[in-house]
Protein backbone atom coordinates (compact mmCIF):
# COMPACT_ATOMS: atom_id res chain seq x y z
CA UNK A 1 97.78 31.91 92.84
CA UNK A 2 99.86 34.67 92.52
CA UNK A 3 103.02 34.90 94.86
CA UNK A 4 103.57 38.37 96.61
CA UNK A 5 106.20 39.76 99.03
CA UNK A 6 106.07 42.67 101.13
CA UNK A 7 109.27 43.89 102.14
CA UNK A 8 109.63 47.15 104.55
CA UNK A 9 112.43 49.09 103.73
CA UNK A 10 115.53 48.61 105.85
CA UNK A 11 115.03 44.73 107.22
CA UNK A 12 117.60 42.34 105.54
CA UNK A 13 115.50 40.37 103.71
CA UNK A 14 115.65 40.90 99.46
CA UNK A 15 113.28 42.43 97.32
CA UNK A 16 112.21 39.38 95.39
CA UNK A 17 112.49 36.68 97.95
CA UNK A 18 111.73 35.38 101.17
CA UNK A 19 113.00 35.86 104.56
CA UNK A 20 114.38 32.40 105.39
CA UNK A 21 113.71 29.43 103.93
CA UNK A 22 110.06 28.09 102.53
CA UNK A 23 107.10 29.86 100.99
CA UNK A 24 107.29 33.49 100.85
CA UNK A 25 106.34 35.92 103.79
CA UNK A 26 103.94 38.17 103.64
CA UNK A 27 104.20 41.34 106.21
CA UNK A 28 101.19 43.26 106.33
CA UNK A 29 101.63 46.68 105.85
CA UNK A 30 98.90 47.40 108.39
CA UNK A 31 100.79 45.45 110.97
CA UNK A 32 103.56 48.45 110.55
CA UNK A 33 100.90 51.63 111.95
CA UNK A 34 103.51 51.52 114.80
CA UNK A 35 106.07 53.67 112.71
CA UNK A 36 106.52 57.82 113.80
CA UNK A 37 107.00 58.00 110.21
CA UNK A 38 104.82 60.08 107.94
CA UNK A 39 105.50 58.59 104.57
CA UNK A 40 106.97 54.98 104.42
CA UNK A 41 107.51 53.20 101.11
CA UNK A 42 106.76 48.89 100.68
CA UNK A 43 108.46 47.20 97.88
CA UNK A 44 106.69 44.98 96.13
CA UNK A 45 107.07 41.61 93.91
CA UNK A 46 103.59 41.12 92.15
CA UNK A 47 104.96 38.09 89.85
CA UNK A 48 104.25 38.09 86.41
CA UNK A 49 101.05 40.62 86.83
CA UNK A 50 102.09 43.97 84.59
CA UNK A 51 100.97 47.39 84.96
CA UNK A 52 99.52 47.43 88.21
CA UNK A 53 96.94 50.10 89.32
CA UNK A 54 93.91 51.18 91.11
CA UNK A 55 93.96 50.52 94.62
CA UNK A 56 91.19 49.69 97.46
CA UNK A 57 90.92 48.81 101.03
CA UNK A 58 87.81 46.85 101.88
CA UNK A 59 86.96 46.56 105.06
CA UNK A 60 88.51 42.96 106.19
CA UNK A 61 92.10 45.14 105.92
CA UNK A 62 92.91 43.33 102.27
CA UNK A 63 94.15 45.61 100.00
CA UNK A 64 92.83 45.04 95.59
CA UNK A 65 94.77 46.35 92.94
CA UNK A 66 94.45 45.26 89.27
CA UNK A 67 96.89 44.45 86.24
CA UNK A 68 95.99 46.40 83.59
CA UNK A 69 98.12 43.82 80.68
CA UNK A 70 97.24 40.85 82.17
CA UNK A 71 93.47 41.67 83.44
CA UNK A 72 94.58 39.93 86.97
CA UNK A 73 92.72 41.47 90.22
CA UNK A 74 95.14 40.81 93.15
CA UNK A 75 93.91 40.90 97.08
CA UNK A 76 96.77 41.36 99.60
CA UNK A 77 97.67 42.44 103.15
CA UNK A 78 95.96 41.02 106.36
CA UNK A 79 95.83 37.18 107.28
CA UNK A 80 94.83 35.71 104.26
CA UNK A 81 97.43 34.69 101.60
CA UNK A 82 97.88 36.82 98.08
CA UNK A 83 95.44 36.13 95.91
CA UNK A 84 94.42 36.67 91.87
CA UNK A 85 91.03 36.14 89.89
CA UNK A 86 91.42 36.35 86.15
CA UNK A 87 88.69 39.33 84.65
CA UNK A 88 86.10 37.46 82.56
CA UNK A 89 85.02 38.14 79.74
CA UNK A 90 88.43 40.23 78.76
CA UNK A 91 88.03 43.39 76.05
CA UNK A 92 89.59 43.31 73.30
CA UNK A 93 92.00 46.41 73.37
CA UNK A 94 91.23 47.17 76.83
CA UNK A 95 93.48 47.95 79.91
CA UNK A 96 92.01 47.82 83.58
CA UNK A 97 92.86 50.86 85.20
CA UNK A 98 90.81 50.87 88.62
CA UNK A 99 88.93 49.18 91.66
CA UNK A 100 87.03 49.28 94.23
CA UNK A 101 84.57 47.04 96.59
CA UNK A 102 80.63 47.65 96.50
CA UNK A 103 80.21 44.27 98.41
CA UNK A 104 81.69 41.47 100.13
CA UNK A 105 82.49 39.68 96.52
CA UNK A 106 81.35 42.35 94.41
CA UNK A 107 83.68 45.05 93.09
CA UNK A 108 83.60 48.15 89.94
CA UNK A 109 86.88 47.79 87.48
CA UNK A 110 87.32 50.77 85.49
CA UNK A 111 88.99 50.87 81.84
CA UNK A 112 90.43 52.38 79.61
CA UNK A 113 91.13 51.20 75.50
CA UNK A 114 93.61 51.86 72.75
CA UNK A 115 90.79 52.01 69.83
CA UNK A 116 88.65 55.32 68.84
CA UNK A 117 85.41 55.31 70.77
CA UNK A 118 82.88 57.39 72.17
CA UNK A 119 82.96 56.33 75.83
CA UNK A 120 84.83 54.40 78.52
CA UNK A 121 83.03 51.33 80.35
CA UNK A 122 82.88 50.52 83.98
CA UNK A 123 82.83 46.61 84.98
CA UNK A 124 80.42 45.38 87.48
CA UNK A 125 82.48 41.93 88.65
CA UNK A 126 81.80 39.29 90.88
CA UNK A 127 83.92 36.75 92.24
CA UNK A 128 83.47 32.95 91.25
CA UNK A 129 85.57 30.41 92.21
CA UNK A 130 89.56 32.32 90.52
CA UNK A 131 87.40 34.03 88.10
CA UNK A 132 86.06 37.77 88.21
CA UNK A 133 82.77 37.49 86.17
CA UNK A 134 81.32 40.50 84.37
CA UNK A 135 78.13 41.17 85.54
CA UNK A 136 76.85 44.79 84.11
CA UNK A 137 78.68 47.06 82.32
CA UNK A 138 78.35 51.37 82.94
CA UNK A 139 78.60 53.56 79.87
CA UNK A 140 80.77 56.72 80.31
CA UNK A 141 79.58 58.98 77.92
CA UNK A 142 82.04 61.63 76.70
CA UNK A 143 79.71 62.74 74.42
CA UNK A 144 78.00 64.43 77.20
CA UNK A 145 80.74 67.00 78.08
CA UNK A 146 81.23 67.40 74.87
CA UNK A 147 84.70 65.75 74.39
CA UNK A 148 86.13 62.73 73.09
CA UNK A 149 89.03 60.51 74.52
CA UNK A 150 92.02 59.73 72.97
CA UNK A 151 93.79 56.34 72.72
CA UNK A 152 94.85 55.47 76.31
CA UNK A 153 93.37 57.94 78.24
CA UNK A 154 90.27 56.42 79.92
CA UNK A 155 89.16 55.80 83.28
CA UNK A 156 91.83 56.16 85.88
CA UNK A 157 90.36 55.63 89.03
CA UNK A 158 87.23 54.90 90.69
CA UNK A 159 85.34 54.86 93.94
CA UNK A 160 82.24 53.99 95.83
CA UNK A 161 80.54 55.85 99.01
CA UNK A 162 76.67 56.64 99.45
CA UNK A 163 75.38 54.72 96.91
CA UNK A 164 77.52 56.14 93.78
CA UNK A 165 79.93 54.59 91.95
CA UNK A 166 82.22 57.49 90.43
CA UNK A 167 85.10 57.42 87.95
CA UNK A 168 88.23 59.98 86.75
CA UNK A 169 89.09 60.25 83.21
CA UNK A 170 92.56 60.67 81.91
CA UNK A 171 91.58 63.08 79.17
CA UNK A 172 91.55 66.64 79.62
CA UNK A 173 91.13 69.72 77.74
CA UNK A 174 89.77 73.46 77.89
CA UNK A 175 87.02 74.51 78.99
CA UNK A 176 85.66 78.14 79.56
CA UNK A 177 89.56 79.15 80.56
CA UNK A 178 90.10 76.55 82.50
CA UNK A 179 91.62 72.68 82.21
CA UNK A 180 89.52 70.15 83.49
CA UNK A 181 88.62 66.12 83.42
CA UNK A 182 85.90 64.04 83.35
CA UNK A 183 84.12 62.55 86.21
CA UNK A 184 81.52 60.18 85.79
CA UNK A 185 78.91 59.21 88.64
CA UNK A 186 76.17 56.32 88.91
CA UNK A 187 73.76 55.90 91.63
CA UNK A 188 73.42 51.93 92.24
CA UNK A 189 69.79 52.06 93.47
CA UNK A 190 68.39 53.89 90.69
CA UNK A 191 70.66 53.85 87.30
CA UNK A 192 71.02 57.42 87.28
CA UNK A 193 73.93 58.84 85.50
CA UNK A 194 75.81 61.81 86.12
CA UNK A 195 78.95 63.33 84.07
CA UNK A 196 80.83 66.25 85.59
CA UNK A 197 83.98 68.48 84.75
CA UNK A 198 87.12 68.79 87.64
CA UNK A 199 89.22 71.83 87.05
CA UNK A 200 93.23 70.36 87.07
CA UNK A 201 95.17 72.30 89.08
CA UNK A 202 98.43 72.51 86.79
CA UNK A 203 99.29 73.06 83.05
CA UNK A 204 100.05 69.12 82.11
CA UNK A 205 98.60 66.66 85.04
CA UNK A 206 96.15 64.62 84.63
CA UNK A 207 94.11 62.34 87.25
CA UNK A 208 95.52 58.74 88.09
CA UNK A 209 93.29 57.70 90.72
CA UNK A 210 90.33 58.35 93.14
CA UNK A 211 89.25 57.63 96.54
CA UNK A 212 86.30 58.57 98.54
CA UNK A 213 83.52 58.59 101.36
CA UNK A 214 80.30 59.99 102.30
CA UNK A 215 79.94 63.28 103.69
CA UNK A 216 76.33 63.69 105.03
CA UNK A 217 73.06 62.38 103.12
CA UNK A 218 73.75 63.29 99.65
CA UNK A 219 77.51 64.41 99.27
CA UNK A 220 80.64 62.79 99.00
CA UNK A 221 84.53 64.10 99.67
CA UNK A 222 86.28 62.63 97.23
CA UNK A 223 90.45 62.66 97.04
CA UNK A 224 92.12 62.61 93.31
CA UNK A 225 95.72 62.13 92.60
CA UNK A 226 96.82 64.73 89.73
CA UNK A 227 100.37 63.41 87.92
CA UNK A 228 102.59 64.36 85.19
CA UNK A 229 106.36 64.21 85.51
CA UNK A 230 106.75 66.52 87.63
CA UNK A 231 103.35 67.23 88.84
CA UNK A 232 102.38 65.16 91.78
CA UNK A 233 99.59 66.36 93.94
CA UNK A 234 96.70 64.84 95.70
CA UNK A 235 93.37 67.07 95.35
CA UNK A 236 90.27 67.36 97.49
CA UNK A 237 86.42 68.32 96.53
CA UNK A 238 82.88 67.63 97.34
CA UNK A 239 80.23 66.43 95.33
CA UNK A 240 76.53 67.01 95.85
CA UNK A 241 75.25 63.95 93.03
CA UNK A 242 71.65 65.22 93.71
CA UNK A 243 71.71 68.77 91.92
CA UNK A 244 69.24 69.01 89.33
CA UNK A 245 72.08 71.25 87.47
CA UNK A 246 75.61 70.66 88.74
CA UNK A 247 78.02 72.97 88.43
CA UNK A 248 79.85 73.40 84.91
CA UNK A 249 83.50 73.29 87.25
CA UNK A 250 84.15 71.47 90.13
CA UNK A 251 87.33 73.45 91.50
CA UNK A 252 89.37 71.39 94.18
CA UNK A 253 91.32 72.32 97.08
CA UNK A 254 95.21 71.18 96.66
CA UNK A 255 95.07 68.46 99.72
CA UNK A 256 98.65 67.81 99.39
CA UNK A 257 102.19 68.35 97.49
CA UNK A 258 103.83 65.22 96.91
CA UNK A 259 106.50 66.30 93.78
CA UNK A 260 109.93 66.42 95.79
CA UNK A 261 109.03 64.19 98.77
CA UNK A 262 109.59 60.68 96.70
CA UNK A 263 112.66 59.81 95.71
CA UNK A 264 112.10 58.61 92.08
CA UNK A 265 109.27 60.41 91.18
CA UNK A 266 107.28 57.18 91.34
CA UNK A 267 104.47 56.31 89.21
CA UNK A 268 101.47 56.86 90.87
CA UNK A 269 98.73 54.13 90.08
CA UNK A 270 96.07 53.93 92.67
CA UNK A 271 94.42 55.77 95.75
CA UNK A 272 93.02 54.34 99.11
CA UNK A 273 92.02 56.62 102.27
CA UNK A 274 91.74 54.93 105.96
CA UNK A 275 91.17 56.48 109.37
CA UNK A 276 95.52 56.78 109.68
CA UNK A 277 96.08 58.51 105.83
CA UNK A 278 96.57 57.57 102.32
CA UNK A 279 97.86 54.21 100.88
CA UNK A 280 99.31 54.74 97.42
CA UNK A 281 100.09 52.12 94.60
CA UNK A 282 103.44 52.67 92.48
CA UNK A 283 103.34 50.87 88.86
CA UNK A 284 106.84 51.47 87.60
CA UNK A 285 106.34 48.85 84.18
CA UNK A 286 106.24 50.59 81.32
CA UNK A 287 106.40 47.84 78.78
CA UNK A 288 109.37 46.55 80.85
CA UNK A 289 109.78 46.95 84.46
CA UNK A 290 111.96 50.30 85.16
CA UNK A 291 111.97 49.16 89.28
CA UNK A 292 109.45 47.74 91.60
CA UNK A 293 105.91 48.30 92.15
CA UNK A 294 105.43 50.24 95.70
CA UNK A 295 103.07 50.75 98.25
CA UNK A 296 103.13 54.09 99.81
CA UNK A 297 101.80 54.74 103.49
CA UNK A 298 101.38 59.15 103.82
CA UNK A 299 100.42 59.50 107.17
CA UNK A 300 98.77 63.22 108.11
């Protein structure tokens, strides 16, 4: 079981251990809503699990993320102690990238690989016993948008409201005057597949994770997080998943500038969206750890 700490910013207690003597403590980030301010920053020690990122909320106030080296996917926050289920059956040359919950037990890992390909997979997974077993596996086509992805630039983020599972690419590239990504969409009840183009909002970001909810019968608003050095914006745009003929650009509003406001310039790794703001994961190992992961609270 992996051991976790969450330490708030300006209490005594160090990074990496525990306050007072025993097992470690676990503070609950939710358990800190109390604070005036607007953007508050969690330290975290995640053990020996590398390259953290994605990020969900479900709705018993545990927070997932996953290890994209070691294929770990970690639940934290709320009453319940840390806890990590090993991905099974692991890809070869594969990184998890994202998650999110479709059902108590049930969640969609998206991925991304180092080898030439054609498309990026999805991961149906269901708990079982400290294993996350591979149930079904969704085909992102790139083929379809007429693009293909290089090595390391797969799916970023995903998310699930009204039914559809959707996913972010990395890649990007021109398109009618314009740079854009891939999303991919599948409907749960029916199989249906869906690939669409975001317009990026700068000349080198790229998407790093996704959040979203449903906006009326057939749309969702969906929340992006375009990064690059020094770009570091969160985007917003609606989806209607039941056009016959989509549009060839989705262009997003710019929800909000975050370039400036963290000290750092953190890494950021995954997306999650509650009635009081944005939670934000911070993966700062790049083949050796440069500083700690972070959770990020932006309030409105």
């Amino acid at each position: 079981m992996l051991r976790m700490i969450f330490i708030v910013i300006g209490t005594t207690c160090g990074l990496l251990t525990a306050c007072g003597a025993g097992a470690p403590v676990v503070q609950d980030p939710l358990a800190q809503e109390s604070s005036p301010s607007t953007l508050r920053r969690f330290p975290l020690d995640l053990g020996e699990e590398r390259g953290i990122s994605g990020l969900d909320l479900d709705s018993d106030g545990r927070f997932w993320v996953v290890a994209e080296d070691t294929w770990g996917l970690t639940a934290f926050g709320g009453a319940a102690p840390a806890r990590t289920y090993r991905v099974e059956p692991r890809i070869e040359d594969a990184d998890l990238e994202g998650v999110v919950s479709l059902d108590a037990g049930l969640f969609a890992l998206s991925t991304e690989s180092t080898r030439e390909r054609t498309a990026d997979e999805v991961l149906i997974v269901r708990l079982d016993g400290d294993v996350a077993r591979v149930e079904e596996r969704l085909q992102a086509a790139y083929g379809l948008l007429g693009v293909t992805p290089g090595p390391n630039r797969g799916l970023e983020g995903v998310c699930y409201a009204g039914g559809w599972i959707v996913a972010a690419a990395e890649e990007s590239w021109e398109y009618e005057g314009r740079r854009v990504a891939a999303l991919f969409a599948w409907e749960r009840a029916t199989g249906r597949a869906v690939a669409l183009r975001l317009a990026l909002t700068s000349d080198e970001g790229k998407l790093s994770a996704l959040t979203c909810e449903a906006r009326g019968e057939v749309g969702l608003r969906v929340w992006a997080i375009e990064r690059h050095y020094t770009v570091m914006r969160i985007l917003e745009f609606d989806l209607d998943l039941h056009l016959d003929v989509p549009p060839p650009v989705i262009v997003p509003r710019l929800h909000r500038e975050l370039f400036g406001t963290l000290e750092g310039d953190p890494n950021l790794e995954g997306l999650a969206r509650d009635p009081g703001g944005f939670w934000i994961i911070v993966d700062n190992y790049y083949g050796e750890r440069s500083g700690p992961n972070e959770l990020i609270r932006l309030s409105p």
